[in-house]
Protein backbone atom coordinates (compact mmCIF):
# COMPACT_ATOMS: atom_id res chain seq x y z
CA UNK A 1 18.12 -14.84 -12.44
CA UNK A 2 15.03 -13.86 -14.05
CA UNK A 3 13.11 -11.15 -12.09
CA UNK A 4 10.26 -11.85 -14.57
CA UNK A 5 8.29 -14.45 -12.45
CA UNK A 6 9.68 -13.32 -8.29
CA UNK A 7 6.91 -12.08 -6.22
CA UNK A 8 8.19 -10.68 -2.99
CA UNK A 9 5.39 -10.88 -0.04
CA UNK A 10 4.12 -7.50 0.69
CA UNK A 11 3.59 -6.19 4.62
CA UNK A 12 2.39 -2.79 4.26
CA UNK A 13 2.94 0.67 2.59
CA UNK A 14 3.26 4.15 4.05
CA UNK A 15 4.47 7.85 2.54
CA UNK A 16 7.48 9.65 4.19
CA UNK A 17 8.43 12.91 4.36
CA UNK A 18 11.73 13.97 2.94
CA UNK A 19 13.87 12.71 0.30
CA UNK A 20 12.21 9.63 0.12
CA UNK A 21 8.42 9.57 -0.90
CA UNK A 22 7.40 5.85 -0.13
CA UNK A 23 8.17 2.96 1.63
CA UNK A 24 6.90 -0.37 0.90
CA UNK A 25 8.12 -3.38 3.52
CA UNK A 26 8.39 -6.74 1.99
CA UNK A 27 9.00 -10.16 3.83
CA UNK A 28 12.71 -11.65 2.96
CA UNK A 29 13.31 -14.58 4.89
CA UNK A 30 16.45 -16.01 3.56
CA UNK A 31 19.53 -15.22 2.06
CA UNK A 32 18.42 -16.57 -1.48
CA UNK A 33 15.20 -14.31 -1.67
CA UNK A 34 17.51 -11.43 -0.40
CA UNK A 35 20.29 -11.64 -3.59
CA UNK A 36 16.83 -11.88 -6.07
CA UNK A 37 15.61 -9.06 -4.32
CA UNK A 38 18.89 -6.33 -4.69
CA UNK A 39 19.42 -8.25 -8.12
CA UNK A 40 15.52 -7.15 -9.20
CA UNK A 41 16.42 -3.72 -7.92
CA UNK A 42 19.11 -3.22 -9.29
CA UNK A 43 17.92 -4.23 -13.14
CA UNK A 44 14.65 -2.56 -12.99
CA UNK A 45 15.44 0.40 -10.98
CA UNK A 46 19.27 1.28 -10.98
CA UNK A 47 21.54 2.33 -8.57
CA UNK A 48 20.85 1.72 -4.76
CA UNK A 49 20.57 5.60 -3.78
CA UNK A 50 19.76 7.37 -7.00
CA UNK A 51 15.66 6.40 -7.18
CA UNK A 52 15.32 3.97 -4.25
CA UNK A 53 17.25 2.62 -1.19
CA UNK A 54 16.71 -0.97 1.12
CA UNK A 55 17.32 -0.68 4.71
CA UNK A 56 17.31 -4.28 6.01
CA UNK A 57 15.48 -5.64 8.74
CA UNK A 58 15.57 -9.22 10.47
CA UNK A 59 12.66 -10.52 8.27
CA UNK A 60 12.51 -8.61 5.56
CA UNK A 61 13.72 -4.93 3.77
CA UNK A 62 12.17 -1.24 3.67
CA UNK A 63 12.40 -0.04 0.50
CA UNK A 64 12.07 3.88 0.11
CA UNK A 65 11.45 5.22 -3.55
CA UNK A 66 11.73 8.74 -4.94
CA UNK A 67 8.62 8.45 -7.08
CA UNK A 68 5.26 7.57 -6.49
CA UNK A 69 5.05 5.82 -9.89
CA UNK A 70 8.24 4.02 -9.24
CA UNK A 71 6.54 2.52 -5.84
CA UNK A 72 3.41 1.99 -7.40
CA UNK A 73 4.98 -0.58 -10.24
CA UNK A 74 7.13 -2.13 -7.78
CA UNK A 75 4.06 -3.22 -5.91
CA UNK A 76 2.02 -4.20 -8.98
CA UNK A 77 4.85 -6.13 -10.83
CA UNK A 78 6.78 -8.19 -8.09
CA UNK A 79 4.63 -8.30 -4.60
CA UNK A 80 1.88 -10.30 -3.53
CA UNK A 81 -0.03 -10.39 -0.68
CA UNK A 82 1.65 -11.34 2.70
CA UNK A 83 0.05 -14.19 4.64
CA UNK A 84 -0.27 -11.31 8.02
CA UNK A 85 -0.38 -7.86 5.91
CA UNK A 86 0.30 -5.09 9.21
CA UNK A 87 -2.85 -2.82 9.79
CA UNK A 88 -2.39 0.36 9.95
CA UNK A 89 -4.96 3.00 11.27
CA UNK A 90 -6.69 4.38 7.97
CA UNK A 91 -5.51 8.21 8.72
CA UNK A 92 -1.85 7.11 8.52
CA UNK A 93 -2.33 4.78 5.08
CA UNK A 94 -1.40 6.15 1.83
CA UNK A 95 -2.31 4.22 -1.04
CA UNK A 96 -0.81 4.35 -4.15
């Protein structure tokens, strides 16, 4: 599969506290966009724990990174724009 040309469809971005220092929430419908997605992961940022980790929802996956940088290129390399990106209030956005 080549992760070169998958854009996943971006919902929205926030900063945690803890371990993790971002989450970014993309829009996985099926099955087949789900096994690009951990398969992208995986090849671009390693191990599922060491500098990110998916919690799944219905629709889609959070993903939490370690890094700033390493959330930053995620979004820039394989996300586009949602069709309904969530809002949230400008004091709780964090952009990258």
């Amino acid at each position: 599969v080549s992760s070169m040309h998958t854009k996943f469809e971006f919902v929205y971005s926030k900063p945690l506290e803890g371990r993790w220092n971002q989450l970014i929430n993309v829009a996985l419908p099926n099955r087949v966009l789900r096994n690009k997605f951990v398969k992208l992961l995986s090849s671009q940022y390693g191990v599922i724990g060491d500098r990110y980790s998916i919690r799944w929802a219905d629709a889609g996956a959070d993903v939490r990174f370690l890094s700033e940088s390493d959330a930053a290129s995620f979004i820039m390399l394989y996300t586009q724009k949602a069709d309904r990106v969530r809002k949230y209030p400008s004091h709780h956005y964090h952009g990258i």
